[in-house]
N, C-alpha and C. Protein backbone atom coordinates (compact mmCIF):
# COMPACT_ATOMS: atom_id res chain seq x y z
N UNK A 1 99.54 100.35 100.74
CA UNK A 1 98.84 101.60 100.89
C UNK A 1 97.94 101.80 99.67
N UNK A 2 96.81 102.58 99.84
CA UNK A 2 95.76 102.73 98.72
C UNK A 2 96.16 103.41 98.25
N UNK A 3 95.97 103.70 97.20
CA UNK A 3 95.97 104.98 95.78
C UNK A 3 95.23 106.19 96.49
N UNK A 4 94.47 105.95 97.06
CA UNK A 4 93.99 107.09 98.25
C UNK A 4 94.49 108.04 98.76
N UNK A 5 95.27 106.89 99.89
CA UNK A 5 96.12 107.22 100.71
C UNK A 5 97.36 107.72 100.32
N UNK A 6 97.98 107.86 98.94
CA UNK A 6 99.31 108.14 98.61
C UNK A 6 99.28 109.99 98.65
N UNK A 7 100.90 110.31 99.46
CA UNK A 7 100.76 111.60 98.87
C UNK A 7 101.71 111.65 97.99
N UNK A 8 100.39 112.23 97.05
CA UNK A 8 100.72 112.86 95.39
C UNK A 8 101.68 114.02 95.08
N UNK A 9 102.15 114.41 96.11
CA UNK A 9 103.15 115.62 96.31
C UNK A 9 104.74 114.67 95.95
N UNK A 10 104.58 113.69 96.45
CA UNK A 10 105.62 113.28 96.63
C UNK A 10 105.85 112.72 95.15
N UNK A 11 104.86 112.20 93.93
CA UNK A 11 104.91 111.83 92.74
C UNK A 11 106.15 112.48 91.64
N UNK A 12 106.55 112.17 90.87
CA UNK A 12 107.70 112.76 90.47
C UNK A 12 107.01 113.56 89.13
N UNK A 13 106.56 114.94 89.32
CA UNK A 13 106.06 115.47 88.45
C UNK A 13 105.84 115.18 86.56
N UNK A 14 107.60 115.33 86.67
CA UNK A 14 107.99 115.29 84.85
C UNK A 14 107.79 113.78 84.63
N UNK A 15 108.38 112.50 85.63
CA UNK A 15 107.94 111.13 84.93
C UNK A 15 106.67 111.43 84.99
N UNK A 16 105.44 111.84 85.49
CA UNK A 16 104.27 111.72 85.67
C UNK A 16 103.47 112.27 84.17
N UNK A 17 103.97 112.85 83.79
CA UNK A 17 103.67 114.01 82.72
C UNK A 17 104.52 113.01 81.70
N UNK A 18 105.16 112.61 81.41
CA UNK A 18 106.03 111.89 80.35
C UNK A 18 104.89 110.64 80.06
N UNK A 19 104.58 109.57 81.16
CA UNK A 19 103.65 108.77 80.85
C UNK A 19 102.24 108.92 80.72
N UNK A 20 102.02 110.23 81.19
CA UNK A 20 100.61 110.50 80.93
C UNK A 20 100.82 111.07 78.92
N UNK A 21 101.91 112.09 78.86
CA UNK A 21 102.04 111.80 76.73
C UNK A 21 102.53 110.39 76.60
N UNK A 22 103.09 109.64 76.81
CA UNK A 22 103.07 108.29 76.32
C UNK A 22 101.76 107.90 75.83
N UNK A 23 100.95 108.40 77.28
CA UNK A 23 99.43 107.26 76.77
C UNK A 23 98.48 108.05 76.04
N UNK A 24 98.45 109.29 75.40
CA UNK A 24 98.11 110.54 74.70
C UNK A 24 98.87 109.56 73.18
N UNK A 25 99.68 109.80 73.07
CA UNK A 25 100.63 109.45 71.53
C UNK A 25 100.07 107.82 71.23
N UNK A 26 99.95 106.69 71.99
CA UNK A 26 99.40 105.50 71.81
C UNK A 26 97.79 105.27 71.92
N UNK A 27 97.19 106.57 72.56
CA UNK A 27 95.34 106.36 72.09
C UNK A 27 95.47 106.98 70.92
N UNK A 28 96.05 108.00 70.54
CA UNK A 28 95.82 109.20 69.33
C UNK A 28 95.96 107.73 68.12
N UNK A 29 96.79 106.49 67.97
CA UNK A 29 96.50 105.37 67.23
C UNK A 29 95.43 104.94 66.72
N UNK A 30 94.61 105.23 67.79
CA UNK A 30 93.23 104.90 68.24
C UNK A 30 93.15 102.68 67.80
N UNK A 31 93.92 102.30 68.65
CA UNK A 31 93.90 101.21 68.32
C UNK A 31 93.86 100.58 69.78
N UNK A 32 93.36 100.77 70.99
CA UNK A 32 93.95 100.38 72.29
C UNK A 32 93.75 99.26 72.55
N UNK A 33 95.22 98.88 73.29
CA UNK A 33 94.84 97.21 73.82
C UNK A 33 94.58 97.51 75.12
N UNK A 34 94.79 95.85 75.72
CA UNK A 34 94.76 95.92 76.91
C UNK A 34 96.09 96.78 78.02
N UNK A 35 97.34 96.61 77.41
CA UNK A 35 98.09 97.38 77.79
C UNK A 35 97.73 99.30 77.76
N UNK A 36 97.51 99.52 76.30
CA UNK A 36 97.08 100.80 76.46
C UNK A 36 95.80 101.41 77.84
N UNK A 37 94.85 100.59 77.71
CA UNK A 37 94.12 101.23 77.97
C UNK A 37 94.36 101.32 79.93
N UNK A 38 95.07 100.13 80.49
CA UNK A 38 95.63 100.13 81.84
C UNK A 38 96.65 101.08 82.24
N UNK A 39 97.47 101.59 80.70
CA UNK A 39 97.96 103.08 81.00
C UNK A 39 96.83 104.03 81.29
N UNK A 40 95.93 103.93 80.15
CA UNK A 40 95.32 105.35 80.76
C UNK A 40 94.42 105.42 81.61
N UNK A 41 94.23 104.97 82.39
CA UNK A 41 93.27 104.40 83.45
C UNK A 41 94.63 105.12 84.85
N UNK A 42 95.65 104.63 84.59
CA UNK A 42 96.92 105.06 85.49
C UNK A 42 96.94 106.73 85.24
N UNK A 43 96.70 107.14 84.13
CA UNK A 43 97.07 108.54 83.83
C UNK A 43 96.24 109.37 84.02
N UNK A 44 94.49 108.41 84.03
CA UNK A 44 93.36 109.38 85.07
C UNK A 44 93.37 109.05 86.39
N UNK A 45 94.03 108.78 86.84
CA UNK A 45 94.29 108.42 87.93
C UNK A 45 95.19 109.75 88.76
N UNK A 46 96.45 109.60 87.84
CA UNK A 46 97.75 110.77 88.24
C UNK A 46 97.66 111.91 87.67
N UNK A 47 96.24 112.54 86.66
CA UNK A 47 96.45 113.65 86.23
C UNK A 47 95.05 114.19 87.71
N UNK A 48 94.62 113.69 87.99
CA UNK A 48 93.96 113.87 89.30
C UNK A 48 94.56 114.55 90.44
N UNK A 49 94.93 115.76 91.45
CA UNK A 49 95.59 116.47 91.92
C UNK A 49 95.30 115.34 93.08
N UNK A 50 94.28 114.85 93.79
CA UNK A 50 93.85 114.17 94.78
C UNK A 50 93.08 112.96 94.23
N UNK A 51 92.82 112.00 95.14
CA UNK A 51 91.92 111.09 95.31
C UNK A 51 90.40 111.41 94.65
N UNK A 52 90.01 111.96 95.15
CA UNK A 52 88.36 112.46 95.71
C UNK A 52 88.71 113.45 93.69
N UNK A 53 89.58 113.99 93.54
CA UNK A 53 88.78 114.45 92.07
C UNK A 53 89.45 113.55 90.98
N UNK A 54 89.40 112.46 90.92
CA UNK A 54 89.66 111.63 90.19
C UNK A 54 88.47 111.62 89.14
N UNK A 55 88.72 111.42 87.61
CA UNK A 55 87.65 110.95 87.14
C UNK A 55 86.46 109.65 86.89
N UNK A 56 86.10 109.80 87.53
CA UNK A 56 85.64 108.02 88.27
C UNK A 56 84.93 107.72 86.74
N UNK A 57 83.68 108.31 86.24
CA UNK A 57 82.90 107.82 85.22
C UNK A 57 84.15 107.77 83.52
N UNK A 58 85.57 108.80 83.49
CA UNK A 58 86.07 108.14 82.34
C UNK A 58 86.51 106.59 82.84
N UNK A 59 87.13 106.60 84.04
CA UNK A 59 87.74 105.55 84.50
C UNK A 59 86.86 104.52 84.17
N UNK A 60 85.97 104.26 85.08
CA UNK A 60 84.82 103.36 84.45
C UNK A 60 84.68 103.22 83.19
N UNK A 61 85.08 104.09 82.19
CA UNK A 61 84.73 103.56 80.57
C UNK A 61 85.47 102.94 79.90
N UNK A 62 86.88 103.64 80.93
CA UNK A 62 88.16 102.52 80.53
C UNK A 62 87.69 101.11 80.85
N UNK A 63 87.47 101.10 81.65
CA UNK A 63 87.28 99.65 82.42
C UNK A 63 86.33 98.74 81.73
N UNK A 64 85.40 99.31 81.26
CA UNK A 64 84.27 98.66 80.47
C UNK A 64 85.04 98.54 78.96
N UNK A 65 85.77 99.18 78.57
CA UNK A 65 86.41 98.70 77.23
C UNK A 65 87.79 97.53 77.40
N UNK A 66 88.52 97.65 78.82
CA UNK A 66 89.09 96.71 79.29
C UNK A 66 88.69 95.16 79.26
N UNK A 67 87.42 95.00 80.03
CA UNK A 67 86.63 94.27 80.17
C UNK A 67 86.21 93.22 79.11
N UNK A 68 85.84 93.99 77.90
CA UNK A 68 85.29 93.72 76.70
C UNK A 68 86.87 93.09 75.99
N UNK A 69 87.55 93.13 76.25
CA UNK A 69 89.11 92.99 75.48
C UNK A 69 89.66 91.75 76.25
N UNK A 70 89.41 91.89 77.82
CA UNK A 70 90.26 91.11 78.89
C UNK A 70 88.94 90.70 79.91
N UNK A 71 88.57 90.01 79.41
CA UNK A 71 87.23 89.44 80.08
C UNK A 71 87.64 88.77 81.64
N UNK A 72 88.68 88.84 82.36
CA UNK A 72 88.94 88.21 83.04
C UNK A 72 88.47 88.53 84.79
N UNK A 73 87.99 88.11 85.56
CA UNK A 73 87.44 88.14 87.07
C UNK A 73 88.60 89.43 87.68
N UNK A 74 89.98 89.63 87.53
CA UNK A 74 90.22 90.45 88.20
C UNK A 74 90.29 91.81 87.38
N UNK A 75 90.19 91.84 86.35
CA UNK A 75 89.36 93.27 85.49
C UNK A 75 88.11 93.29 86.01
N UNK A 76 87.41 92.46 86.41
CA UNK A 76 85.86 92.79 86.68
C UNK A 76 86.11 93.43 87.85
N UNK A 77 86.94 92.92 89.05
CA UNK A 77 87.41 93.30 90.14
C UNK A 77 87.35 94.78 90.23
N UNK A 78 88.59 95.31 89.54
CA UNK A 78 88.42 96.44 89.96
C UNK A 78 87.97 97.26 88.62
N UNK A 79 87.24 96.83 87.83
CA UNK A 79 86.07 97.33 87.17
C UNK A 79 84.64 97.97 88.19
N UNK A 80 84.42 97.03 89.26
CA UNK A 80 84.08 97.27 90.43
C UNK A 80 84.00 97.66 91.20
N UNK A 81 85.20 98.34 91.47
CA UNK A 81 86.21 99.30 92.47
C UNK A 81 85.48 101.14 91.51
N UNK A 82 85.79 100.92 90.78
CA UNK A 82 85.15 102.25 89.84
C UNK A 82 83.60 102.21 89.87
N UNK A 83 82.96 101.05 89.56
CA UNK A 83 81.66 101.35 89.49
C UNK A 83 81.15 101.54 90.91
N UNK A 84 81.66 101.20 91.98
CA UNK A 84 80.99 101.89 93.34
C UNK A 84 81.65 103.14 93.60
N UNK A 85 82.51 103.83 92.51
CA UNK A 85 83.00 105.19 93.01
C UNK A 85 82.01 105.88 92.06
N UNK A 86 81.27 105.35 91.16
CA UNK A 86 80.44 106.30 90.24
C UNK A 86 78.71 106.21 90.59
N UNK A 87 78.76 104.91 91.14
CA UNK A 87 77.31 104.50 91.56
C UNK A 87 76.81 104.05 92.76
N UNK A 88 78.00 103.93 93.58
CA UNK A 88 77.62 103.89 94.67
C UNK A 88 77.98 102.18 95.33
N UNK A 89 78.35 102.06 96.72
CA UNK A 89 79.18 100.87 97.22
C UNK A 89 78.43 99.76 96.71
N UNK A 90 77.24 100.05 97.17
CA UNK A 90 76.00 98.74 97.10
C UNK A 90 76.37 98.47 95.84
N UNK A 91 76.50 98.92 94.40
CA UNK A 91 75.83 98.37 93.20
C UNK A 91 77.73 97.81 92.81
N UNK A 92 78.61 98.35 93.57
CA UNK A 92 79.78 97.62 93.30
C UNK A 92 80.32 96.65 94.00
N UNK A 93 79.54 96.11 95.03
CA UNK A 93 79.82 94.56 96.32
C UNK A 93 78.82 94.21 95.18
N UNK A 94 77.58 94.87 94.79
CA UNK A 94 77.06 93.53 94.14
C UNK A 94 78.03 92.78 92.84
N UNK A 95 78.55 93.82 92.07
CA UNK A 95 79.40 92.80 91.55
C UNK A 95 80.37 92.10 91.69
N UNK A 96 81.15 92.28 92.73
CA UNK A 96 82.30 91.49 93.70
C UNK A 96 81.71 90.52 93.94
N UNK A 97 80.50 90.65 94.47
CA UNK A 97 79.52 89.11 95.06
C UNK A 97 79.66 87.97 93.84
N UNK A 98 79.40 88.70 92.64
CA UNK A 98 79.20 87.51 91.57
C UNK A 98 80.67 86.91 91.38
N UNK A 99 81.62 87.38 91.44
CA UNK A 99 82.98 87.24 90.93
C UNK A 99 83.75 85.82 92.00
N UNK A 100 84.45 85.00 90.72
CA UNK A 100 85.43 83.74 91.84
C UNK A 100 86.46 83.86 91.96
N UNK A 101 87.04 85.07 92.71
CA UNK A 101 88.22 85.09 93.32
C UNK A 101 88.14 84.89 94.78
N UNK A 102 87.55 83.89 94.77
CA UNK A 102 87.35 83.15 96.06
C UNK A 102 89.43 83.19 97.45
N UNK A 103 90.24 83.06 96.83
CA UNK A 103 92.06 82.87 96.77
C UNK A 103 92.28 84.19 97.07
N UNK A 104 91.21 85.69 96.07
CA UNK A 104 92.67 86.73 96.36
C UNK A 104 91.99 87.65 97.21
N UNK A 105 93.22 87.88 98.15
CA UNK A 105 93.24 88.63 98.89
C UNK A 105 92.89 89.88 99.13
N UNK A 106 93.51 90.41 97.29
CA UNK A 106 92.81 92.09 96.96
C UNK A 106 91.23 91.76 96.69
N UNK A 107 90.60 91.17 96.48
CA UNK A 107 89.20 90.57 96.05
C UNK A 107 88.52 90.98 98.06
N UNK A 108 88.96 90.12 98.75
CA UNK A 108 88.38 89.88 99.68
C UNK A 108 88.60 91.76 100.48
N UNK A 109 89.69 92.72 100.14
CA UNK A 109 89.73 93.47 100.72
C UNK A 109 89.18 94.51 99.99
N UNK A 110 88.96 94.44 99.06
CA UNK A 110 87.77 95.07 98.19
C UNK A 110 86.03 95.39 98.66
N UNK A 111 86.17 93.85 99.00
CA UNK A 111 84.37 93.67 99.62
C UNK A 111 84.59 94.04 100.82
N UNK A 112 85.41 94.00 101.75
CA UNK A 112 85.53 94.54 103.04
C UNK A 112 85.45 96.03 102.98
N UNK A 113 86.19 96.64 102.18
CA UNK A 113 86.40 98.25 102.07
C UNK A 113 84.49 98.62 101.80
N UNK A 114 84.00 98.07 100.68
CA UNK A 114 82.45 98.25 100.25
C UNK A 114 81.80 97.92 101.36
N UNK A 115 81.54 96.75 102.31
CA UNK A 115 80.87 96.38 103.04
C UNK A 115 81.45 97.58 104.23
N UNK A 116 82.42 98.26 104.93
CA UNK A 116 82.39 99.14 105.51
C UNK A 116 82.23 100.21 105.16
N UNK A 117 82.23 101.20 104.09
CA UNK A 117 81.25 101.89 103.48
C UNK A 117 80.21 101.95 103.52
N UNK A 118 79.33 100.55 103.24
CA UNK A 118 77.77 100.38 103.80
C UNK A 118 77.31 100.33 105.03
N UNK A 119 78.42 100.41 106.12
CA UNK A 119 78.08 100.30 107.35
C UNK A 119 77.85 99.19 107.67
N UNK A 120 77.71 98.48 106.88
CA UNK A 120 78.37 96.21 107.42
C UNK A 120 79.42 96.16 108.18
N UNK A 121 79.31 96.92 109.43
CA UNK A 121 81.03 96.40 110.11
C UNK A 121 81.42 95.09 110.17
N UNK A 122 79.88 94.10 110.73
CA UNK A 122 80.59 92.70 111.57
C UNK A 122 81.14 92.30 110.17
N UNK A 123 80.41 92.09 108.74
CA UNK A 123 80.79 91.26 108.03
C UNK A 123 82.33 91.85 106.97
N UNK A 124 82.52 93.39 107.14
CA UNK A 124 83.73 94.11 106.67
C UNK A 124 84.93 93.61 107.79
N UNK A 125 84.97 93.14 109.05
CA UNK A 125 85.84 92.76 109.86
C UNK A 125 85.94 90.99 109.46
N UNK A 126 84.68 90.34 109.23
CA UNK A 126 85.13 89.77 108.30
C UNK A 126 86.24 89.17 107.08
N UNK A 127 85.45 89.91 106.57
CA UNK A 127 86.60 90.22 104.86
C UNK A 127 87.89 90.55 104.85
N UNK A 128 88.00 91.28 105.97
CA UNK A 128 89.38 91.86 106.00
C UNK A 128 89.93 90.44 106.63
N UNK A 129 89.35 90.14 107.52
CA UNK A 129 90.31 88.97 108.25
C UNK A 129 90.68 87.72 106.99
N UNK A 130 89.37 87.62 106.19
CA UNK A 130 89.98 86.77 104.85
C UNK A 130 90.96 87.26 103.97
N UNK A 131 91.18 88.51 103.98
CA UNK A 131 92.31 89.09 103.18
C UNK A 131 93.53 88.75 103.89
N UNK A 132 93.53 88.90 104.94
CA UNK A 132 94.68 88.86 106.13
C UNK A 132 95.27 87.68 106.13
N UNK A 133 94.20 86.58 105.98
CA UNK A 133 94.66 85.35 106.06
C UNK A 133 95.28 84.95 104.58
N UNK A 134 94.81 85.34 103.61
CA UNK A 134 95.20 84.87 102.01
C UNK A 134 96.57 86.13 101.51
N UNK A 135 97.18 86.58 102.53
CA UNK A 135 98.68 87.49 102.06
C UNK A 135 99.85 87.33 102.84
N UNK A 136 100.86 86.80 102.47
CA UNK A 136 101.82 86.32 103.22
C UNK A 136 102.86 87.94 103.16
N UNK A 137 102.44 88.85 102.74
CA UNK A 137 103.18 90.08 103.05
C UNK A 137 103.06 90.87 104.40
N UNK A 138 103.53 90.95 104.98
CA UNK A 138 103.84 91.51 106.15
C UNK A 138 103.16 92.79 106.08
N UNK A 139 103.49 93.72 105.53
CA UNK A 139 102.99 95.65 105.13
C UNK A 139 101.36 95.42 105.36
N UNK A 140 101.23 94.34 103.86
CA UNK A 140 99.25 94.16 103.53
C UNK A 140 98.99 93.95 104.90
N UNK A 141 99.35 92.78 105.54
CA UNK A 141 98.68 92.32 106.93
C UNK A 141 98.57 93.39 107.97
N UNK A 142 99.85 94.18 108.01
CA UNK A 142 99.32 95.21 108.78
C UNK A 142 98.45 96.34 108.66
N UNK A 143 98.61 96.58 107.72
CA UNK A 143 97.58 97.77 106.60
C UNK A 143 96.22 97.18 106.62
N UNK A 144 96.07 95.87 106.28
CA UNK A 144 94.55 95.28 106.42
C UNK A 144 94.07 95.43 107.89
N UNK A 145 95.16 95.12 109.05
CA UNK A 145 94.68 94.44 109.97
C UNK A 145 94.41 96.10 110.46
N UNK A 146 94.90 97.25 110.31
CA UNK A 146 94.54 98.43 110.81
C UNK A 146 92.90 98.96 110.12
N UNK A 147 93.11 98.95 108.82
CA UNK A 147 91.51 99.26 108.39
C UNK A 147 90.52 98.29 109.02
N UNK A 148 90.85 97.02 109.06
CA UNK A 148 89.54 96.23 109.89
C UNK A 148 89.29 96.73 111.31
N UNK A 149 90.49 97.16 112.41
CA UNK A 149 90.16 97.86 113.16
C UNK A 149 89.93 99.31 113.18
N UNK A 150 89.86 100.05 112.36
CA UNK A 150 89.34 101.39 112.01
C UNK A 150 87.93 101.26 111.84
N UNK A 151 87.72 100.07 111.16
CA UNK A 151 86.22 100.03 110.49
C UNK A 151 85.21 99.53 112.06
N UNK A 152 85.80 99.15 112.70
CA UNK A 152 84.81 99.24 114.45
C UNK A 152 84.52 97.84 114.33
């Protein structure tokens, strides 16, 4: 299930609030690693009442200081995932496009989610079917195989 899709009602308030000061007491260091900063990226995430008011542009800054620390294709990934929530789908498939996670599955259901956003159905039914095929989890396959048929 997406981070979307979760209801946040159901989140356990006080742990929620405990790790969001965890990651308050370890920036106030002002020294962040890569661990830190994937907390607080989690904690703008959960201090968010919903989906939709999430802070997309701090998130993104996390991600760009992530990036710079952990140079690696699946930080770019969903470095990606943020920059089409701040700028829009197009300018975040374009960077999925450049990326070689050719293998993962969250990669391929990434560009499917963007490409149906853009209204690319044939090639988002696509993507999804490459996700489908690269996850031997049962839940993903069905969860994928329902958004590819949602997406028409």
């Amino acid at each position: 299930m997406s981070l979307a899709d979760q209801d946040r009602s159901r989140w356990t308030a006080s742990l929620v609030a405990e790790g969001q000061e965890l990651v308050r007491r370890c920036l106030r260091r002002d020294r962040p690693g890569p661990y830190q900063l994937q907390a607080a990226i989690a904690a703008v995430h959960s201090s968010a009442p919903t989906a939709a008011d999430t802070d997309w542009p701090q998130v993104l800054q996390l991600y760009d200081h992530l990036l710079a620390l952990t140079p690696t294709p699946v930080v770019a990934l969903h470095r990606a995932v943020a920059v089409a929530e701040v700028h829009g789908a197009a300018a975040g498939l374009a960077l999925v496009e450049e990326l070689a996670l050719h293998r993962s599955p969250v990669a391929h259901a990434v560009r499917a989610d963007l490409l149906r956003r853009l209204g690319r159905t044939a090639e988002a039914a696509t993507a999804y079917d490459d996700a489908i095929a690269r996850t031997a989890n049962e839940p993903e396959r069905a969860w994928l195989a329902a958004r590819r048929d949602a997406a028409g």
